[in-house]
PDB file of N, CA and C in Angstrom:
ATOM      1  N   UNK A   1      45.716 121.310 155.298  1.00  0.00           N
ATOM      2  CA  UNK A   1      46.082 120.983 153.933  1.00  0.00           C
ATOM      3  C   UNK A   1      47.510 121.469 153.663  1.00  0.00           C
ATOM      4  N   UNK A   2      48.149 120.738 152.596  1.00  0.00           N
ATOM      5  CA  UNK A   2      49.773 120.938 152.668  1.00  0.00           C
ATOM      6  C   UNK A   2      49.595 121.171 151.151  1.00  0.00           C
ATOM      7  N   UNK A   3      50.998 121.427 150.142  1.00  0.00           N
ATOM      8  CA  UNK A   3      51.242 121.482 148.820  1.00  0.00           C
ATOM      9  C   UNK A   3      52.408 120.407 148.786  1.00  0.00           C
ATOM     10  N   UNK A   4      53.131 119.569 149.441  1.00  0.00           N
ATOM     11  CA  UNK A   4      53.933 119.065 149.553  1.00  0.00           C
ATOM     12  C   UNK A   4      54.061 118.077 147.987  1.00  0.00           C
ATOM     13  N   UNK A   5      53.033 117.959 147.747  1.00  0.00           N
ATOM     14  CA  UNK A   5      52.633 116.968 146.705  1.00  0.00           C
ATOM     15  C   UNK A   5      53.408 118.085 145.274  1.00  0.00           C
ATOM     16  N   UNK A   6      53.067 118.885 145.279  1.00  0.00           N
ATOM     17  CA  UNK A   6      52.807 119.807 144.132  1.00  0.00           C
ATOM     18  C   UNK A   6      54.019 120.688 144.421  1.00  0.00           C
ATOM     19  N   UNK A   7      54.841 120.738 145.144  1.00  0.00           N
ATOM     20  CA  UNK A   7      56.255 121.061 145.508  1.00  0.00           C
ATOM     21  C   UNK A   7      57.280 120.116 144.931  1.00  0.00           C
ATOM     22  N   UNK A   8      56.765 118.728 145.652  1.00  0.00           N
ATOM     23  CA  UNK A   8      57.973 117.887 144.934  1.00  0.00           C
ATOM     24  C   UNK A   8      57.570 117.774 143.484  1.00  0.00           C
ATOM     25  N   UNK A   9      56.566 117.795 142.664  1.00  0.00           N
ATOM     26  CA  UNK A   9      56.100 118.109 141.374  1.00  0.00           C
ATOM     27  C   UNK A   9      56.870 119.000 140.344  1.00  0.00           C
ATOM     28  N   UNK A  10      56.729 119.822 141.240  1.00  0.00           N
ATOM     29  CA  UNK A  10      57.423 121.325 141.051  1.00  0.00           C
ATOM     30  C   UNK A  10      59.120 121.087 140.396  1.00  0.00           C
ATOM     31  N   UNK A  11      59.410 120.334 141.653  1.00  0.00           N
ATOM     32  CA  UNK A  11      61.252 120.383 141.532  1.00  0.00           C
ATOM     33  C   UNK A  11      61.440 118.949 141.173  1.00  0.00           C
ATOM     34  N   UNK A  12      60.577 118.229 140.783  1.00  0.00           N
ATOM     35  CA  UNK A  12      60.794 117.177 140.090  1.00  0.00           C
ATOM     36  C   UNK A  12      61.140 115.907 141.149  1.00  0.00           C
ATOM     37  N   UNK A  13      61.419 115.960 142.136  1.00  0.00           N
ATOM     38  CA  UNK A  13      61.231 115.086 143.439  1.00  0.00           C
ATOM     39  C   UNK A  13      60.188 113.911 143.314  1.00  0.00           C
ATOM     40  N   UNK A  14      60.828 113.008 143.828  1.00  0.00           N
ATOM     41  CA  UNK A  14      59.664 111.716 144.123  1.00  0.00           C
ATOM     42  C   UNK A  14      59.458 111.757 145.556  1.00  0.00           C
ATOM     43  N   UNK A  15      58.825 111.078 145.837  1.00  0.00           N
ATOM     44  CA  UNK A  15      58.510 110.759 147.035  1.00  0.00           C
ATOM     45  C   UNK A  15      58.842 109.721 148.028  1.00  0.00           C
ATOM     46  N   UNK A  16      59.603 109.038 147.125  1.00  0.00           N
ATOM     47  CA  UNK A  16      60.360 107.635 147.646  1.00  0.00           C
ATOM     48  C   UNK A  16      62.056 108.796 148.039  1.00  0.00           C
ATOM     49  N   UNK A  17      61.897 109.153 147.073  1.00  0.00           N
ATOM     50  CA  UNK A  17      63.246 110.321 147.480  1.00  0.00           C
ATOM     51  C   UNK A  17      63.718 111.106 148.616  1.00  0.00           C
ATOM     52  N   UNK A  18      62.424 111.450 148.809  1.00  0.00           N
ATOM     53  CA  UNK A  18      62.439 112.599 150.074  1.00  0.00           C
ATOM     54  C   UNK A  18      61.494 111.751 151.462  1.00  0.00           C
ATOM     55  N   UNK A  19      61.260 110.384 151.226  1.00  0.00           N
ATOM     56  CA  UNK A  19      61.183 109.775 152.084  1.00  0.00           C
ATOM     57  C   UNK A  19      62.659 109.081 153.139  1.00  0.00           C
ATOM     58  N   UNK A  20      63.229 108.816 152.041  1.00  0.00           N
ATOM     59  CA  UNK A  20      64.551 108.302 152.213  1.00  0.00           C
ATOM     60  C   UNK A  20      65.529 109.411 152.968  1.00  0.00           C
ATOM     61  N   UNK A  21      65.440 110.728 152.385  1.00  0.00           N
ATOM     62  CA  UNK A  21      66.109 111.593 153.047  1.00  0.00           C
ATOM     63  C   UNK A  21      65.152 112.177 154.456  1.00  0.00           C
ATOM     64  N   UNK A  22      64.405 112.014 154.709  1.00  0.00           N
ATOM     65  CA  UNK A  22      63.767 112.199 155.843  1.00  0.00           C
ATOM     66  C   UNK A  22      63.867 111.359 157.109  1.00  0.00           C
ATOM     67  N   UNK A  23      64.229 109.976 156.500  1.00  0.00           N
ATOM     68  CA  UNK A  23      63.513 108.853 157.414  1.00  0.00           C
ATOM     69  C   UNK A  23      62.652 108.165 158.065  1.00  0.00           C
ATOM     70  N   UNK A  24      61.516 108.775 156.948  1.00  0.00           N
ATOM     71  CA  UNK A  24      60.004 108.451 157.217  1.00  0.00           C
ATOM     72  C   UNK A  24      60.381 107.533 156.060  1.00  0.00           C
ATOM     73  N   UNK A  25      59.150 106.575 156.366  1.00  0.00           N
ATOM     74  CA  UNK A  25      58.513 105.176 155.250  1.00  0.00           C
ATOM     75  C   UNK A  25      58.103 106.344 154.163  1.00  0.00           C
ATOM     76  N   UNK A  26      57.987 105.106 152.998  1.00  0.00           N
ATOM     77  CA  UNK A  26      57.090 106.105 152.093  1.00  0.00           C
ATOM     78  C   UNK A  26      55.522 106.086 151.725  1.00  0.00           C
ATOM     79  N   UNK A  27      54.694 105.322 152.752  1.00  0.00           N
ATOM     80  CA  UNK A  27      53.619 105.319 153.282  1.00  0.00           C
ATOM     81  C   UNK A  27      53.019 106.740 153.901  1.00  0.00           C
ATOM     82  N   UNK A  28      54.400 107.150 155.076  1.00  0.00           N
ATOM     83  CA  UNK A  28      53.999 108.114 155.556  1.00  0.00           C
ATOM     84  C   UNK A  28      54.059 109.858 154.572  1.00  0.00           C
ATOM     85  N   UNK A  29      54.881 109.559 153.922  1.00  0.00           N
ATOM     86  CA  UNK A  29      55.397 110.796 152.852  1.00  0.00           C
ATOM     87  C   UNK A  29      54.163 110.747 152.007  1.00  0.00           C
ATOM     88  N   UNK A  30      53.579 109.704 151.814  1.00  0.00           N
ATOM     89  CA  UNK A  30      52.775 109.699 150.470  1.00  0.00           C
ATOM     90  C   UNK A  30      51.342 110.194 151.474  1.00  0.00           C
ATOM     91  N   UNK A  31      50.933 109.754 152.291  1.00  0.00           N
ATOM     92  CA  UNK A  31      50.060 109.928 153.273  1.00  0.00           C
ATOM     93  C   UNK A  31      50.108 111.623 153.418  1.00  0.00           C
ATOM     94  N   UNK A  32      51.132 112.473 153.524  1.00  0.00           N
ATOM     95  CA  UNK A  32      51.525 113.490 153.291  1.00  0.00           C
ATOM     96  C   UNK A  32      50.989 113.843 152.204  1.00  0.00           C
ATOM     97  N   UNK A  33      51.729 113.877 151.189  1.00  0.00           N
ATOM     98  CA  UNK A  33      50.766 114.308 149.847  1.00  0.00           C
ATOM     99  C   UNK A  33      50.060 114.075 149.494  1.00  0.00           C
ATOM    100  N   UNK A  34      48.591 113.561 150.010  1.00  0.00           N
ATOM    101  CA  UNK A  34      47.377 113.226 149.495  1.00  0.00           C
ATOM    102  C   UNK A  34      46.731 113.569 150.621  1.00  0.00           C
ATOM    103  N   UNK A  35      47.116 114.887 151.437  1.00  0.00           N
ATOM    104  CA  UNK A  35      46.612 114.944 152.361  1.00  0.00           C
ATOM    105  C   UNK A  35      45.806 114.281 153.408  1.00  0.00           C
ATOM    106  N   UNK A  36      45.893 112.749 153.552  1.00  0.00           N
ATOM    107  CA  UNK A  36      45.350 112.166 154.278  1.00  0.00           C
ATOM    108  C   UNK A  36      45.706 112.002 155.926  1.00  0.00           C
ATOM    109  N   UNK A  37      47.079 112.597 156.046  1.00  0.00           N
ATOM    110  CA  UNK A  37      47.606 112.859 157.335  1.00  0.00           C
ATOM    111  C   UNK A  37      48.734 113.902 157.248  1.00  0.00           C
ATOM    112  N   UNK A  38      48.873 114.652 157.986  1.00  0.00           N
ATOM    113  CA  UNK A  38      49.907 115.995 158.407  1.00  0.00           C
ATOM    114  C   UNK A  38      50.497 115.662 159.041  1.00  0.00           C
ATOM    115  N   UNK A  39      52.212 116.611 158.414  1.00  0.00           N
ATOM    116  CA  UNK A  39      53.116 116.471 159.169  1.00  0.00           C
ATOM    117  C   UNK A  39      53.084 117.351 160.160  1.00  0.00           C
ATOM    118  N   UNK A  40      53.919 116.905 161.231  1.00  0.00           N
ATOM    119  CA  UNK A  40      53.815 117.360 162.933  1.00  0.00           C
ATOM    120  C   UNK A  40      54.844 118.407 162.056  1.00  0.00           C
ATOM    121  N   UNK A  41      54.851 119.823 162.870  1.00  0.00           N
ATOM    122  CA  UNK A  41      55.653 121.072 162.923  1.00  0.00           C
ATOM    123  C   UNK A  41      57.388 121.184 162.473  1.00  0.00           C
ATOM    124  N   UNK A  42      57.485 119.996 163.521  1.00  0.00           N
ATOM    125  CA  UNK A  42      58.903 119.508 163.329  1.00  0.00           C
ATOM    126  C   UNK A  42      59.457 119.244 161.472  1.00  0.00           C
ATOM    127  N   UNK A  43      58.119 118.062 161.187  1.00  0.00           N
ATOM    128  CA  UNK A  43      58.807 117.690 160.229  1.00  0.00           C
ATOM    129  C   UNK A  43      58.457 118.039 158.851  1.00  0.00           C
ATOM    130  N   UNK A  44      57.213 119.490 158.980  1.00  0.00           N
ATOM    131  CA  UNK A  44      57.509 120.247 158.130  1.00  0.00           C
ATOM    132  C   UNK A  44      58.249 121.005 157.936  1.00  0.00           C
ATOM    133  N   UNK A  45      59.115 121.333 159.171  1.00  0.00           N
ATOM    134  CA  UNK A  45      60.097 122.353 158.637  1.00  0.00           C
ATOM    135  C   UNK A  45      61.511 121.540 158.121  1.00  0.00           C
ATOM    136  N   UNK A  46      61.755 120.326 158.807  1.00  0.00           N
ATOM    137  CA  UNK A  46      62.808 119.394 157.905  1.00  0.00           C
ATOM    138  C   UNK A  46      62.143 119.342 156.472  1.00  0.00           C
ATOM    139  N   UNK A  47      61.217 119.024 155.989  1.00  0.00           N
ATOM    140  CA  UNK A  47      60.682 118.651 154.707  1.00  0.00           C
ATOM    141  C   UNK A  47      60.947 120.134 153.898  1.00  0.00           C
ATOM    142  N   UNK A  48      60.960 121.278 154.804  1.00  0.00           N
ATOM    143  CA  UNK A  48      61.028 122.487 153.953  1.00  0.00           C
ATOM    144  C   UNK A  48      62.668 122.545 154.037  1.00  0.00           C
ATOM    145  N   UNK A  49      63.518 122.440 154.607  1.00  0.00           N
ATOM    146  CA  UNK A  49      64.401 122.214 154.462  1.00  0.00           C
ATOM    147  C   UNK A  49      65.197 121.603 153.113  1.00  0.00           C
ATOM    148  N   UNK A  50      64.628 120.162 153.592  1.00  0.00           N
ATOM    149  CA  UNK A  50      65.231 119.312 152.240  1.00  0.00           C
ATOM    150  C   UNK A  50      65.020 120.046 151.000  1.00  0.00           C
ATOM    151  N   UNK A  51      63.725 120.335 150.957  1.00  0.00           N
ATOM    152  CA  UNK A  51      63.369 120.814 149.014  1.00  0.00           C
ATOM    153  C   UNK A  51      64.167 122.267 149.653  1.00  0.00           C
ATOM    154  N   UNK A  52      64.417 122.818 150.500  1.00  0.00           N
ATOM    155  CA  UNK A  52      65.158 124.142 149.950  1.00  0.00           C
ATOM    156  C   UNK A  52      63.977 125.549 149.446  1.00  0.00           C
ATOM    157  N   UNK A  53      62.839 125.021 150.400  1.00  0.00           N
ATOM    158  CA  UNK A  53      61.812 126.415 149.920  1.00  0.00           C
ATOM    159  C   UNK A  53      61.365 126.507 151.941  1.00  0.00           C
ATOM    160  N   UNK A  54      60.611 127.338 151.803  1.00  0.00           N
ATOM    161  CA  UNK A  54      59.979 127.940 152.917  1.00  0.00           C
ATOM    162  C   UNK A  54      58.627 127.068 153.523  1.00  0.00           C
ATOM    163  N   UNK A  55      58.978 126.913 154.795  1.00  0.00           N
ATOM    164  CA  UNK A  55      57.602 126.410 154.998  1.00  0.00           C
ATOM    165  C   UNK A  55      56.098 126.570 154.871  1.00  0.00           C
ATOM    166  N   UNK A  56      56.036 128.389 154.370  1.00  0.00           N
ATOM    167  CA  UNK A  56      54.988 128.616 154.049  1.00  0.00           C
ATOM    168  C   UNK A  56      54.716 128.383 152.473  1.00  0.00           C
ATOM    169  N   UNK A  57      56.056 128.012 151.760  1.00  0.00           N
ATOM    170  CA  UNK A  57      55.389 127.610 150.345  1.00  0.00           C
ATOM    171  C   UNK A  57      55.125 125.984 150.442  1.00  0.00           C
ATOM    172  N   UNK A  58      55.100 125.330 151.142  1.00  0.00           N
ATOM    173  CA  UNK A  58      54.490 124.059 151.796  1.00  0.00           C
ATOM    174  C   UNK A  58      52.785 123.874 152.166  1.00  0.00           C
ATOM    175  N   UNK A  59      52.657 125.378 152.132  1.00  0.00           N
ATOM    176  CA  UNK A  59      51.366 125.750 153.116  1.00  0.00           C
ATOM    177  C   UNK A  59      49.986 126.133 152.055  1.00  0.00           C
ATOM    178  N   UNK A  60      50.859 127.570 151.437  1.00  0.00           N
ATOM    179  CA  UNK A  60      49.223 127.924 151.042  1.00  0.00           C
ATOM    180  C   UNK A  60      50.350 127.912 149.258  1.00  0.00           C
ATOM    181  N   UNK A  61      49.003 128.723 149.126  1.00  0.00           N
ATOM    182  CA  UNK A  61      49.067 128.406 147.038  1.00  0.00           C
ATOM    183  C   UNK A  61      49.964 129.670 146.662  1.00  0.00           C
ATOM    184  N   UNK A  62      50.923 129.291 145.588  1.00  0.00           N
ATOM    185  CA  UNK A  62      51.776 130.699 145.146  1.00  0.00           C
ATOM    186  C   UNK A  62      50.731 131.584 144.432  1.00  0.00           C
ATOM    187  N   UNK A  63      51.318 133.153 144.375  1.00  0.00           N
ATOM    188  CA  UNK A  63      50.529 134.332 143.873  1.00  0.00           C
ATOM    189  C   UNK A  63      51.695 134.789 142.657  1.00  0.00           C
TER     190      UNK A  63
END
């Protein structure tokens, strides 16, 4: 399970947005946030990149 959904939420991000800057479809990004498929290692840490947070706030729930 990812927060990716609730990250770009967060910072106000779409998903067509950070598809585009990735170079994934936005099939696959959205597939991402509805947890129906995970990103490979690689391209969670580009995705943590782009938004500019940590890959573990990608991961589990803030405290």
């Amino acid at each position: 399970m990812n927060r990716i959904k609730e990250v770009l939420k967060d910072k106000g991000i779409s998903q067509a947005w950070l598809a585009k800057q990735t170079g994934k479809s936005y099939n696959t990004i959205n597939e991402y946030a509805r947890n129906v498929r995970q990103p490979s290692l690689e391209d969670l840490y580009t995705i943590a990149e782009i938004l500019n947070v940590k890959v573990k706030d990608l991961l589990t729930e803030r405290r």
